[in-house]
PDB file of N, CA and C in Angstrom:
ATOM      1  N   UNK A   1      81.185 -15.483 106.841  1.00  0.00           N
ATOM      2  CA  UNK A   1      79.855 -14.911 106.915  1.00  0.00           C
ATOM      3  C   UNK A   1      78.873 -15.930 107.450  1.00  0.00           C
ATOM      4  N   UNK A   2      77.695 -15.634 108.013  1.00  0.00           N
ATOM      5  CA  UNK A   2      76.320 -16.400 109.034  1.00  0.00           C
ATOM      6  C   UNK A   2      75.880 -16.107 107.683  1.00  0.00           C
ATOM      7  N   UNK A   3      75.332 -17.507 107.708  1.00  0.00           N
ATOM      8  CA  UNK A   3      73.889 -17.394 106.411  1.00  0.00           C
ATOM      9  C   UNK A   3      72.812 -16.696 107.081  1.00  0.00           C
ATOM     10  N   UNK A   4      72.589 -16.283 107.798  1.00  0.00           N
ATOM     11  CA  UNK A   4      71.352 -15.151 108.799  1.00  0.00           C
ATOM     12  C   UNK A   4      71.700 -13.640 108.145  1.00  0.00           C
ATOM     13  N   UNK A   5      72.901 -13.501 107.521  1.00  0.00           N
ATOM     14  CA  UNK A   5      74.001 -12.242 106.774  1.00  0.00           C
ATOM     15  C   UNK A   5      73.447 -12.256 105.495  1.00  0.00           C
ATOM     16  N   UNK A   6      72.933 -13.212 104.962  1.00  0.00           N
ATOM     17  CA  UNK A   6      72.694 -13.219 103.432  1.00  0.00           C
ATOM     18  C   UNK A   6      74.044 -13.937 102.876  1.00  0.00           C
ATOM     19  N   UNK A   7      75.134 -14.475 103.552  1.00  0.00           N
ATOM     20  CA  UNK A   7      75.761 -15.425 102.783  1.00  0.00           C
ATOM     21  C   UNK A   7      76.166 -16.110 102.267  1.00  0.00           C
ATOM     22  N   UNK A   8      76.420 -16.928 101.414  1.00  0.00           N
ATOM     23  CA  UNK A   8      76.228 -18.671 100.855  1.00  0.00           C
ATOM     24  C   UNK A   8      77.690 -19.177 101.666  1.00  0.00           C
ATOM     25  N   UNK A   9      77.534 -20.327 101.734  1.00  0.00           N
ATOM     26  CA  UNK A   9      78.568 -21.511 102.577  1.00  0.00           C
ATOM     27  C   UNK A   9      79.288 -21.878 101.173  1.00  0.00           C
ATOM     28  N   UNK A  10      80.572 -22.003 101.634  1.00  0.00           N
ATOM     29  CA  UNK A  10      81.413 -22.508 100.650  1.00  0.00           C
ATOM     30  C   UNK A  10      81.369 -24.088 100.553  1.00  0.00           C
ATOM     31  N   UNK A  11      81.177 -25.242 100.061  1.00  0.00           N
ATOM     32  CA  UNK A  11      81.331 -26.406  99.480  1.00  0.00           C
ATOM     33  C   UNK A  11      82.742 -26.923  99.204  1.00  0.00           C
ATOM     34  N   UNK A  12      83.265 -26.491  98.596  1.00  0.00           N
ATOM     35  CA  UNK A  12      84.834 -27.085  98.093  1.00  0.00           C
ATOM     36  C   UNK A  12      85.742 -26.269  97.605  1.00  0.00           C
ATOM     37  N   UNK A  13      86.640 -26.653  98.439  1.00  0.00           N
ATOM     38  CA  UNK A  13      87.837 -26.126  97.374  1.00  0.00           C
ATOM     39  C   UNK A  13      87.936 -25.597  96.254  1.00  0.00           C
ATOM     40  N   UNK A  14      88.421 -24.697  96.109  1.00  0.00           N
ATOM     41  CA  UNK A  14      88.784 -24.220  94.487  1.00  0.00           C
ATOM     42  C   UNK A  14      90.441 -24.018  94.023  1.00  0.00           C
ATOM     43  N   UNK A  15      90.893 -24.289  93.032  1.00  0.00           N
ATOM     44  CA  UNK A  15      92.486 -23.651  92.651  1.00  0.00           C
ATOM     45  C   UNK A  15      92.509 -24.187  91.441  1.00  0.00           C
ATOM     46  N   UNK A  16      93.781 -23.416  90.987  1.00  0.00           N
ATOM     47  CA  UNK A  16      93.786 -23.537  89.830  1.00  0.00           C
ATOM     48  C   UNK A  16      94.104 -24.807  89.109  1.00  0.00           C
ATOM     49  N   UNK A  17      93.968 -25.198  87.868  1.00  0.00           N
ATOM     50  CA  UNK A  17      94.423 -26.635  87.131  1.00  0.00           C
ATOM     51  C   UNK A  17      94.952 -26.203  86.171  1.00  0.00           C
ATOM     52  N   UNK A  18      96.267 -26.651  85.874  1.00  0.00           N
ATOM     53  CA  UNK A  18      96.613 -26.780  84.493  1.00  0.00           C
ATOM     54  C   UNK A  18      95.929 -26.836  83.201  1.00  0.00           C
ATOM     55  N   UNK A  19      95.913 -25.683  82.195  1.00  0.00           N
ATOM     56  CA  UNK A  19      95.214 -25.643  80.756  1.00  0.00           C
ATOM     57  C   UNK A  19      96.454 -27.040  79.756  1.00  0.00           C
ATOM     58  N   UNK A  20      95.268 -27.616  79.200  1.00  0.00           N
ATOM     59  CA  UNK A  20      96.283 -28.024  78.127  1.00  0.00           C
ATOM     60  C   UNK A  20      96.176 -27.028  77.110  1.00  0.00           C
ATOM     61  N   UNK A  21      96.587 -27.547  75.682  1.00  0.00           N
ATOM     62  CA  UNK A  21      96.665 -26.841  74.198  1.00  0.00           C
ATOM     63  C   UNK A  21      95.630 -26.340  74.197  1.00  0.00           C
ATOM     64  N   UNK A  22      94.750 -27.092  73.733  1.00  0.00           N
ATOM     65  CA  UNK A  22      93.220 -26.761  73.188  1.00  0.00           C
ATOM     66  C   UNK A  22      92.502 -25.927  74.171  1.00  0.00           C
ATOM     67  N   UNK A  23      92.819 -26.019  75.621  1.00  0.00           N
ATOM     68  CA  UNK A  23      92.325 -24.844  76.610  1.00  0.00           C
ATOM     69  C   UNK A  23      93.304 -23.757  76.152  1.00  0.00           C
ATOM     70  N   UNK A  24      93.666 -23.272  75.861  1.00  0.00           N
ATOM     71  CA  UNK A  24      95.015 -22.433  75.912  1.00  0.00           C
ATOM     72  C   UNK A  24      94.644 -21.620  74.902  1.00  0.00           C
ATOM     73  N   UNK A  25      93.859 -22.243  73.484  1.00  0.00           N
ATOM     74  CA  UNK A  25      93.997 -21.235  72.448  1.00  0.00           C
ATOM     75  C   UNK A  25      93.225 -20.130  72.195  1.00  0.00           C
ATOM     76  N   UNK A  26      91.957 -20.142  73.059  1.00  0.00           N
ATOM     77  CA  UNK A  26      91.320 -18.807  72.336  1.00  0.00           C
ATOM     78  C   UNK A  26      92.119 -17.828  73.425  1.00  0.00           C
ATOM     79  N   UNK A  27      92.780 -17.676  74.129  1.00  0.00           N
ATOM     80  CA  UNK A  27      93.615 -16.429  74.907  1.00  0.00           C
ATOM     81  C   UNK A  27      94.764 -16.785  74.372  1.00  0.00           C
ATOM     82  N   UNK A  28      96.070 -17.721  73.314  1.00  0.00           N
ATOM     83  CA  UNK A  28      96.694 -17.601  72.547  1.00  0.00           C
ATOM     84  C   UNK A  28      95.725 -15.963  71.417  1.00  0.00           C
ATOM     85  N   UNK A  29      94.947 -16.808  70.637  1.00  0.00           N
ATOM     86  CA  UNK A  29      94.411 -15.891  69.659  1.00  0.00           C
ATOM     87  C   UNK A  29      94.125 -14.619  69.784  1.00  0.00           C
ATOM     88  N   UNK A  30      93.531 -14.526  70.862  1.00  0.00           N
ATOM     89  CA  UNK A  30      92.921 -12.656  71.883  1.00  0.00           C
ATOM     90  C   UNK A  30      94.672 -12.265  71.383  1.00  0.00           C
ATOM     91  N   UNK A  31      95.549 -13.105  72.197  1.00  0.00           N
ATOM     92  CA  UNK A  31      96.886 -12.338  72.037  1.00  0.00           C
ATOM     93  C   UNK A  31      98.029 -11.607  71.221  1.00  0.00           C
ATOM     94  N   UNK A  32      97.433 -12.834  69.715  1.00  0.00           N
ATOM     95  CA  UNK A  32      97.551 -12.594  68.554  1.00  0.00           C
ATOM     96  C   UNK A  32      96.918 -11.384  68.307  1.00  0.00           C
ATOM     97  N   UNK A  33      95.666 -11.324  68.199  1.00  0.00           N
ATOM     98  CA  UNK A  33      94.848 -10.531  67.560  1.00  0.00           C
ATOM     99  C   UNK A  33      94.721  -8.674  68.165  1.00  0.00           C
ATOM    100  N   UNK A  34      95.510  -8.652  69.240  1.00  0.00           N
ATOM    101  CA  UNK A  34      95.594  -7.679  70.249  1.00  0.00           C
ATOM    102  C   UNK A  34      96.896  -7.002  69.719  1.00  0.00           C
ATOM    103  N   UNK A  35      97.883  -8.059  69.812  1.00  0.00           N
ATOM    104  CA  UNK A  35      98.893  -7.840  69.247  1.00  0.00           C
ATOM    105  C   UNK A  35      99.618  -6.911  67.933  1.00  0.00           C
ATOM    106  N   UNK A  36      98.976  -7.549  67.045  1.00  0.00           N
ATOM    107  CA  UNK A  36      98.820  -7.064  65.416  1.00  0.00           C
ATOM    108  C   UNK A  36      97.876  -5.548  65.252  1.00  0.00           C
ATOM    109  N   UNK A  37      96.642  -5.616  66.198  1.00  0.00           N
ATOM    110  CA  UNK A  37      95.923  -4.602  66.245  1.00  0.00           C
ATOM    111  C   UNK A  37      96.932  -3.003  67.045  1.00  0.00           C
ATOM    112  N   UNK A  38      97.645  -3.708  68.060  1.00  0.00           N
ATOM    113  CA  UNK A  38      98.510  -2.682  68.293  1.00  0.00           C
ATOM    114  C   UNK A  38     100.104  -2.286  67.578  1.00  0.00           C
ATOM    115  N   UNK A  39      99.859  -3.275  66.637  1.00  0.00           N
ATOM    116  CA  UNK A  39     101.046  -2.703  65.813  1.00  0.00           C
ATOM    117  C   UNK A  39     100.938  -1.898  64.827  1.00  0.00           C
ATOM    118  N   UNK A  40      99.647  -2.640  64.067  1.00  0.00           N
ATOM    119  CA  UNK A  40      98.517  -1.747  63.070  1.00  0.00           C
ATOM    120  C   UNK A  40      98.871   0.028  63.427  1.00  0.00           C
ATOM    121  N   UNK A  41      97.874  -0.098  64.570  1.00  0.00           N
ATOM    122  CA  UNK A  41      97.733   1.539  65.141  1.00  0.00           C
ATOM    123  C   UNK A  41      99.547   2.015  65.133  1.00  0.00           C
ATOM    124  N   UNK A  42     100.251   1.269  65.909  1.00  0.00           N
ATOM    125  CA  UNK A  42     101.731   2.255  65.983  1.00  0.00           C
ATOM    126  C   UNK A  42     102.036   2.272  64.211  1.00  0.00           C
ATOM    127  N   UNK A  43     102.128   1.614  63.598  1.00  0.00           N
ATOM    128  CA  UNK A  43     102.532   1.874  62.562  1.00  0.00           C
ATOM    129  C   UNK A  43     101.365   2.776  61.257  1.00  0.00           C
ATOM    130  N   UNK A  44     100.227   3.346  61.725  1.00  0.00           N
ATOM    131  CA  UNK A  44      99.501   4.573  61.340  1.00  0.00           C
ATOM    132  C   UNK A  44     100.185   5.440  61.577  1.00  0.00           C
ATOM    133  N   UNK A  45     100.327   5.547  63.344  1.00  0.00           N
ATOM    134  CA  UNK A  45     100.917   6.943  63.833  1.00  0.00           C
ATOM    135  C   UNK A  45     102.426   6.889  63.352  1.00  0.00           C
ATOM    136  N   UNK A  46     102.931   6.139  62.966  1.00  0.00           N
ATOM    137  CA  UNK A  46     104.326   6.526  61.739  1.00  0.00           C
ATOM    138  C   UNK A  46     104.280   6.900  61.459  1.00  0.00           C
ATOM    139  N   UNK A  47     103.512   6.657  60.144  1.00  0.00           N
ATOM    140  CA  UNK A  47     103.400   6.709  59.032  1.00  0.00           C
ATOM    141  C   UNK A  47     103.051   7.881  58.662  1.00  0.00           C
ATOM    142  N   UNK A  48     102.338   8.834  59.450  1.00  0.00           N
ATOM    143  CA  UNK A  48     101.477  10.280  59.183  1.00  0.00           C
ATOM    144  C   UNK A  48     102.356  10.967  58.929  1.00  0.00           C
ATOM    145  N   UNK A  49     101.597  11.769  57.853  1.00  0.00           N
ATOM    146  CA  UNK A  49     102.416  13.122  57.127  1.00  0.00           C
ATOM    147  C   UNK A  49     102.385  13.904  58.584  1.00  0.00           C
ATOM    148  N   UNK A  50     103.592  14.315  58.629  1.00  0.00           N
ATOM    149  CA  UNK A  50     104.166  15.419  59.733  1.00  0.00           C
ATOM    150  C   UNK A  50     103.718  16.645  59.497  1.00  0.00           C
ATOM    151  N   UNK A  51     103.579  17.805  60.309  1.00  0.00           N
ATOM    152  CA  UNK A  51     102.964  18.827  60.115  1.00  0.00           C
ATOM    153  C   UNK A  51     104.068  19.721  59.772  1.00  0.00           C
ATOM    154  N   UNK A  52     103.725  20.668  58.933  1.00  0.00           N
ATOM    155  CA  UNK A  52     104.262  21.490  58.084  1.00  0.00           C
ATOM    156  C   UNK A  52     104.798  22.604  58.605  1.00  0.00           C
ATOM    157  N   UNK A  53     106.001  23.327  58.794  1.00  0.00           N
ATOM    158  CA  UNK A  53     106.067  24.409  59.569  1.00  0.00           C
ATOM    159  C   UNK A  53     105.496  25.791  58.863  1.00  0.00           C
ATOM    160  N   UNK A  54     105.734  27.050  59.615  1.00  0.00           N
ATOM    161  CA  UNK A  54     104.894  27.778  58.575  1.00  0.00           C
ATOM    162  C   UNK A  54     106.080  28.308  57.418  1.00  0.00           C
ATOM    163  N   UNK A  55     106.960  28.579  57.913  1.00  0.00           N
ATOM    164  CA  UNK A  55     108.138  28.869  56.752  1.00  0.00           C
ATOM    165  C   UNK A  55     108.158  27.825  55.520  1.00  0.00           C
ATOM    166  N   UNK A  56     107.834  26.824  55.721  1.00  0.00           N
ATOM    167  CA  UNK A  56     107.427  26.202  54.380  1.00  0.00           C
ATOM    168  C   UNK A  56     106.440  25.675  53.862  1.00  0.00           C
ATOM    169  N   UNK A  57     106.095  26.449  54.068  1.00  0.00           N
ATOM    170  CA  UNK A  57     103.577  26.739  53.206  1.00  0.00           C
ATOM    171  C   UNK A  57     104.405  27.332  51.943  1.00  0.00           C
ATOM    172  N   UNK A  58     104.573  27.195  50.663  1.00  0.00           N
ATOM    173  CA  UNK A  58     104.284  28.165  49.798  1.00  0.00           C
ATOM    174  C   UNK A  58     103.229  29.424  49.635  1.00  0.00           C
ATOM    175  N   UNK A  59     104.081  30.624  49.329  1.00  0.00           N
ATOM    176  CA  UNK A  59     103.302  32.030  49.199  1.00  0.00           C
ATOM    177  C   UNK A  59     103.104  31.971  47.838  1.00  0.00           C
ATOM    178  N   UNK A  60     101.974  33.272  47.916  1.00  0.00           N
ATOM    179  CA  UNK A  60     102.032  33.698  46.083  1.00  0.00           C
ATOM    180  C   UNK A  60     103.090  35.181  46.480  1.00  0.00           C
ATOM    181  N   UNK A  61     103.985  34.982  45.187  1.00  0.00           N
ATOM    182  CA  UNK A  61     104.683  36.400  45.494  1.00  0.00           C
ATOM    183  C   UNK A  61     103.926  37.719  44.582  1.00  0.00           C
ATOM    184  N   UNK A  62     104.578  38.602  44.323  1.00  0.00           N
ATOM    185  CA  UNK A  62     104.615  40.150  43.961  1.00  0.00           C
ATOM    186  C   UNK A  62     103.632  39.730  42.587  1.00  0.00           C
ATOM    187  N   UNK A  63     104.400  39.538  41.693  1.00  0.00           N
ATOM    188  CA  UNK A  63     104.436  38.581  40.296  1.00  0.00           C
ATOM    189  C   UNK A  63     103.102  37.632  39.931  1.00  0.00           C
ATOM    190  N   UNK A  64     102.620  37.119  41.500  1.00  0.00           N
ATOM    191  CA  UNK A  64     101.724  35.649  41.270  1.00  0.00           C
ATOM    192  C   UNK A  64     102.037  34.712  41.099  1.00  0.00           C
ATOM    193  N   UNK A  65     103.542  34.573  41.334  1.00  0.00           N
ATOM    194  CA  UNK A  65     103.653  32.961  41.160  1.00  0.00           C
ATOM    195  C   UNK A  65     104.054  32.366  42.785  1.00  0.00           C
ATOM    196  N   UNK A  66     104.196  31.340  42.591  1.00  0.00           N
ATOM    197  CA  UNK A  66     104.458  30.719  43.915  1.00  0.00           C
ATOM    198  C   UNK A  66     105.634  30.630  44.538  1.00  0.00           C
ATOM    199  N   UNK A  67     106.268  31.340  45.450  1.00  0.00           N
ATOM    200  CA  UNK A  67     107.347  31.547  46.082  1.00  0.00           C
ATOM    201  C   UNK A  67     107.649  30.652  47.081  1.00  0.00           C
ATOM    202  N   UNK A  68     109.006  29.632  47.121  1.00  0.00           N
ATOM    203  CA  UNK A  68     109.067  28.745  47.909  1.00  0.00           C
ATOM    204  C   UNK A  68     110.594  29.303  48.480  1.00  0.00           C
ATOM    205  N   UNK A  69     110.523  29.134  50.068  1.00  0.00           N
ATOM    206  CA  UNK A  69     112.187  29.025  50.667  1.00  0.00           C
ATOM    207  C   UNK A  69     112.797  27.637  50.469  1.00  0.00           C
ATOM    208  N   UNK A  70     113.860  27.425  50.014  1.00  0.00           N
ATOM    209  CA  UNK A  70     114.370  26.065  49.973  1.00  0.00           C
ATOM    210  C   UNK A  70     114.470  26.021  51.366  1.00  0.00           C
ATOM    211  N   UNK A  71     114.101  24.562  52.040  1.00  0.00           N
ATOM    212  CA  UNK A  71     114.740  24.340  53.425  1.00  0.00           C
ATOM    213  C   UNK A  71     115.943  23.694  53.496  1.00  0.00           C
ATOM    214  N   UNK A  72     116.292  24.308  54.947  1.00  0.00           N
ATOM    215  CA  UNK A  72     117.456  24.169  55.638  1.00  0.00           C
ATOM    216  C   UNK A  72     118.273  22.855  55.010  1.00  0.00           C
ATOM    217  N   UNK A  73     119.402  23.303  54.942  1.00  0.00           N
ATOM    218  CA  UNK A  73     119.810  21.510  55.213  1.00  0.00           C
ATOM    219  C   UNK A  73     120.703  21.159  56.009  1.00  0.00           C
ATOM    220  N   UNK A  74     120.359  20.102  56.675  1.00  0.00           N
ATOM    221  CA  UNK A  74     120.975  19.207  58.135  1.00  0.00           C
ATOM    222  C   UNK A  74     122.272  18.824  57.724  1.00  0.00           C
ATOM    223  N   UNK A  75     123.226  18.919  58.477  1.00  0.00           N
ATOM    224  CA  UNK A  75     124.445  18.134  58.383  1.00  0.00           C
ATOM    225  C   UNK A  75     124.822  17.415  58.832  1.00  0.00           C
ATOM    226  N   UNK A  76     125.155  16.187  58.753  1.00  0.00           N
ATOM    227  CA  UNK A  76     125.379  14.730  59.583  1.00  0.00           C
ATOM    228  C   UNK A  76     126.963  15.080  59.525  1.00  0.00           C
ATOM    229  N   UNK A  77     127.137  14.616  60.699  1.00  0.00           N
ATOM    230  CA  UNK A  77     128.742  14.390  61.090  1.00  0.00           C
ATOM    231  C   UNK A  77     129.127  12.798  61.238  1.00  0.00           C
TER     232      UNK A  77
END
């Protein structure tokens, strides 16, 4: 770019340098802390009571009392 463009002149070089430790740790910590926060959340969405189908809502029957279907049961082979 012409500085007549509105653009600034570059001066020097730039690239990257090696971080030591102590540069290194607050994006260690972000990583930590990002980390745990997304395990947090997956292990909510575990954890949630599953939704109920409608065959097993308890009714009131004839009588008034509460009528339940036993559910199914799975068979492992």
């Amino acid at each position: 770019m012409d500085r007549a463009e509105g653009g600034v002149a570059v001066d020097g070089y730039h690239y990257r340098r090696s971080l030591g430790a102590r540069e290194s740790l607050p994006a260690v910590g972000v990583g930590i802390v990002v980390g745990l926060a997304g395990f947090y959340l997956a292990r909510l969405l575990i954890q949630r009571t599953p939704l109920v189908r409608q065959r097993d809502i308890p009714v009131v029957g004839d009588r008034g009392s509460v009528v339940r279907v036993p559910p199914a049961r799975v068979t492992r082979s």
